[in-house]
Protein backbone atom coordinates (compact mmCIF):
# COMPACT_ATOMS: atom_id res chain seq x y z
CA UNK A 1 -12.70 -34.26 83.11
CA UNK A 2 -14.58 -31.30 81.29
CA UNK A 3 -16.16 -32.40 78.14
CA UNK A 4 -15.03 -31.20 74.45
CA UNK A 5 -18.48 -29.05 73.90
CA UNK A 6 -17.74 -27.59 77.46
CA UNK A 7 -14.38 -26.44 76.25
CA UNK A 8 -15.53 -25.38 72.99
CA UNK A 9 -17.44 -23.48 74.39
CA UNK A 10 -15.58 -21.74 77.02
CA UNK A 11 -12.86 -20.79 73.94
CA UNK A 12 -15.85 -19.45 71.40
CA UNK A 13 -17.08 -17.38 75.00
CA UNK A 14 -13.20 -16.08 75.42
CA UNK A 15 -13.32 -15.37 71.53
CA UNK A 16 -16.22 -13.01 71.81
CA UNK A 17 -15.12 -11.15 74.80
CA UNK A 18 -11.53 -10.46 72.77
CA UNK A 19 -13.24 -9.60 69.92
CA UNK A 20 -15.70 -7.10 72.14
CA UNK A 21 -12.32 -5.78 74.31
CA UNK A 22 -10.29 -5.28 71.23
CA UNK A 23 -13.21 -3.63 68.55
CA UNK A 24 -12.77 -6.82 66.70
CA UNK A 25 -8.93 -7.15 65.67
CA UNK A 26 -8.96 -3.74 64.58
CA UNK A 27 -7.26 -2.62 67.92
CA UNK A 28 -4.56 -5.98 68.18
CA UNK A 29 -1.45 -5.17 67.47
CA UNK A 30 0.02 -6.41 64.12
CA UNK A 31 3.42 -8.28 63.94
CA UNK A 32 4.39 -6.12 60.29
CA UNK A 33 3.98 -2.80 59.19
CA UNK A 34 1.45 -1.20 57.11
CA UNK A 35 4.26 -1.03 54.04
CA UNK A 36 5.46 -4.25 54.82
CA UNK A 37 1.95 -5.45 54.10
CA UNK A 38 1.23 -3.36 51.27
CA UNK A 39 4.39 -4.85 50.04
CA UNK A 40 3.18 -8.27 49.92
CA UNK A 41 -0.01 -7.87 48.92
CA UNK A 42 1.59 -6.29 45.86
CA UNK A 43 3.62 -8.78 45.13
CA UNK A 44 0.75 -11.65 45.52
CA UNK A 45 -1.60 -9.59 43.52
CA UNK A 46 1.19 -9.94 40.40
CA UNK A 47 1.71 -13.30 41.16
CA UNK A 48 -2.04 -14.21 41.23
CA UNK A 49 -2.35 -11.94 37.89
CA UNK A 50 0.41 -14.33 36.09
CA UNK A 51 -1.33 -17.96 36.58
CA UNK A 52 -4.44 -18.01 34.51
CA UNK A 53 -7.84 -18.52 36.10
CA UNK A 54 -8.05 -22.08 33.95
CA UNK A 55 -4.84 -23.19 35.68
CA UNK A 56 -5.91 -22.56 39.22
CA UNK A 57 -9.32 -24.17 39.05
CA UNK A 58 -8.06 -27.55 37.36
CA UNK A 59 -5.01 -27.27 39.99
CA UNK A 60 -8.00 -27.09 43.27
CA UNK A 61 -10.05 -29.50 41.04
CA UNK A 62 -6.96 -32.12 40.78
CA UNK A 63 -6.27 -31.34 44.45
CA UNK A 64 -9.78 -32.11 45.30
CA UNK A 65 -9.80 -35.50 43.45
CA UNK A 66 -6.43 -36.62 44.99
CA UNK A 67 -7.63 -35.71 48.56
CA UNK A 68 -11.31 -37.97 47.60
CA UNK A 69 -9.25 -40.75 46.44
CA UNK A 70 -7.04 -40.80 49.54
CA UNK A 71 -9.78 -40.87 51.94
CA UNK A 72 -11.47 -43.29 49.72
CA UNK A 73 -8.67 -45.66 49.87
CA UNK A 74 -8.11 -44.93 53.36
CA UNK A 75 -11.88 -45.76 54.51
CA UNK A 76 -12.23 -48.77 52.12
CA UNK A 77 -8.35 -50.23 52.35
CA UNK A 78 -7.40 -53.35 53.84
CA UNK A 79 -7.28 -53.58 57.48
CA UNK A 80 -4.69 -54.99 59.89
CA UNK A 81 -5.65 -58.57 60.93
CA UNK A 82 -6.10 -58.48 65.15
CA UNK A 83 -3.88 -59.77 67.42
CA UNK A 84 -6.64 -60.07 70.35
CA UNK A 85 -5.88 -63.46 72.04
CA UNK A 86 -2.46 -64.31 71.34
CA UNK A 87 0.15 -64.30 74.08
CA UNK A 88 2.72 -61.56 74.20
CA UNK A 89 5.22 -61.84 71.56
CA UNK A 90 3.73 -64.50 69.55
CA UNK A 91 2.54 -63.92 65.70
CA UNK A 92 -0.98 -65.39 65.19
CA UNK A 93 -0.51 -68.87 63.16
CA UNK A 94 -3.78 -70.03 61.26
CA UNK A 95 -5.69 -72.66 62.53
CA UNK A 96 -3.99 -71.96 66.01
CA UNK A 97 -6.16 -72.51 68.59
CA UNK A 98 -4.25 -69.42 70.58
CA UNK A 99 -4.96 -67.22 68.19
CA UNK A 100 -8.31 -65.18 66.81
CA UNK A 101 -9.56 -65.85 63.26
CA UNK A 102 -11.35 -63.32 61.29
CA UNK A 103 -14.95 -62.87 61.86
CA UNK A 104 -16.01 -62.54 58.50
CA UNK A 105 -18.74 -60.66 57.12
CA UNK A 106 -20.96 -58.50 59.53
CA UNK A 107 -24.26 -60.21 58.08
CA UNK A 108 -24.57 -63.70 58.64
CA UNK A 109 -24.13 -65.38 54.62
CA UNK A 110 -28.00 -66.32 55.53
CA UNK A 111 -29.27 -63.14 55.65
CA UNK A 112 -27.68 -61.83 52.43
CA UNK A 113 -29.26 -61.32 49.63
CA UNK A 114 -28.67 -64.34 46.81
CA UNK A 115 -28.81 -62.68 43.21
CA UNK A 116 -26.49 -63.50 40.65
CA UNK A 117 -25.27 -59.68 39.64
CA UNK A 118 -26.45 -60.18 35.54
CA UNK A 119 -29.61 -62.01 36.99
CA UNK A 120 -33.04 -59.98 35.68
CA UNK A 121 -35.33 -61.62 39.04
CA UNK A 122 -35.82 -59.45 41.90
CA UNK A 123 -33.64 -61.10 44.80
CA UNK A 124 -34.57 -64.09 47.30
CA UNK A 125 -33.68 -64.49 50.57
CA UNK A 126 -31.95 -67.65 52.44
CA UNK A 127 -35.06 -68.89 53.65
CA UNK A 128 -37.22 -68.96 50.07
């Protein structure tokens, strides 16, 4: 099975030979006239003229936030507990011996750093 940079770059190859076939997209055929298009861009143009410059940039600025926040949460939400080990059909039980507890924390608690947050010393390890 080709790889995804092979077929990336097979498509950005076919790209450039379109683009040197058709002079660019100058030569394509477009799906609307040249009045239909003039039409719109009209129309757009007044519309962009109407909402104040203020408005759009807190609108892409709020936009921007909400997006950060979402992937935030996303990244740092809880995650689903596993199911590895636990026969088909069955919900995991604590303290089931069928069933897989969490792991815990990637660091062993040893290896963390001990440091009360408000604390002014520079922080110890476990084994000091």
């Amino acid at each position: 099975m080709p790889s995804s940079s092979l077929v990336g770059g097979v498509l950005f190859i076919l790209l450039g030979v379109v683009f040197l076939l058709f002079d660019g997209t100058a030569a394509l055929p477009s799906p609307v006239s040249v009045e239909t298009r003039a039409r719109l861009e009209e129309r757009v143009a007044r519309l962009g003229s109407a909402v104040p410059d203020r408005v759009l940039l807190l609108v892409l600025a709020a936009a921007a936030a909400l997006t950060a926040v979402v992937l935030l949460a996303r990244r740092d939400g809880p995650r689903p507990e596993s199911r590895a080990g636990t026969a088909p059909g069955r919900n995991p039980v604590p303290n089931d011996p069928g069933t897989v507890s969490d792991p815990g924390p990637s660091l062993p608690h040893a290896l963390l750093p001990t440091r009360h947050p408000h604390s002014t010393d520079p922080p110890r390890s476990a084994d000091t």
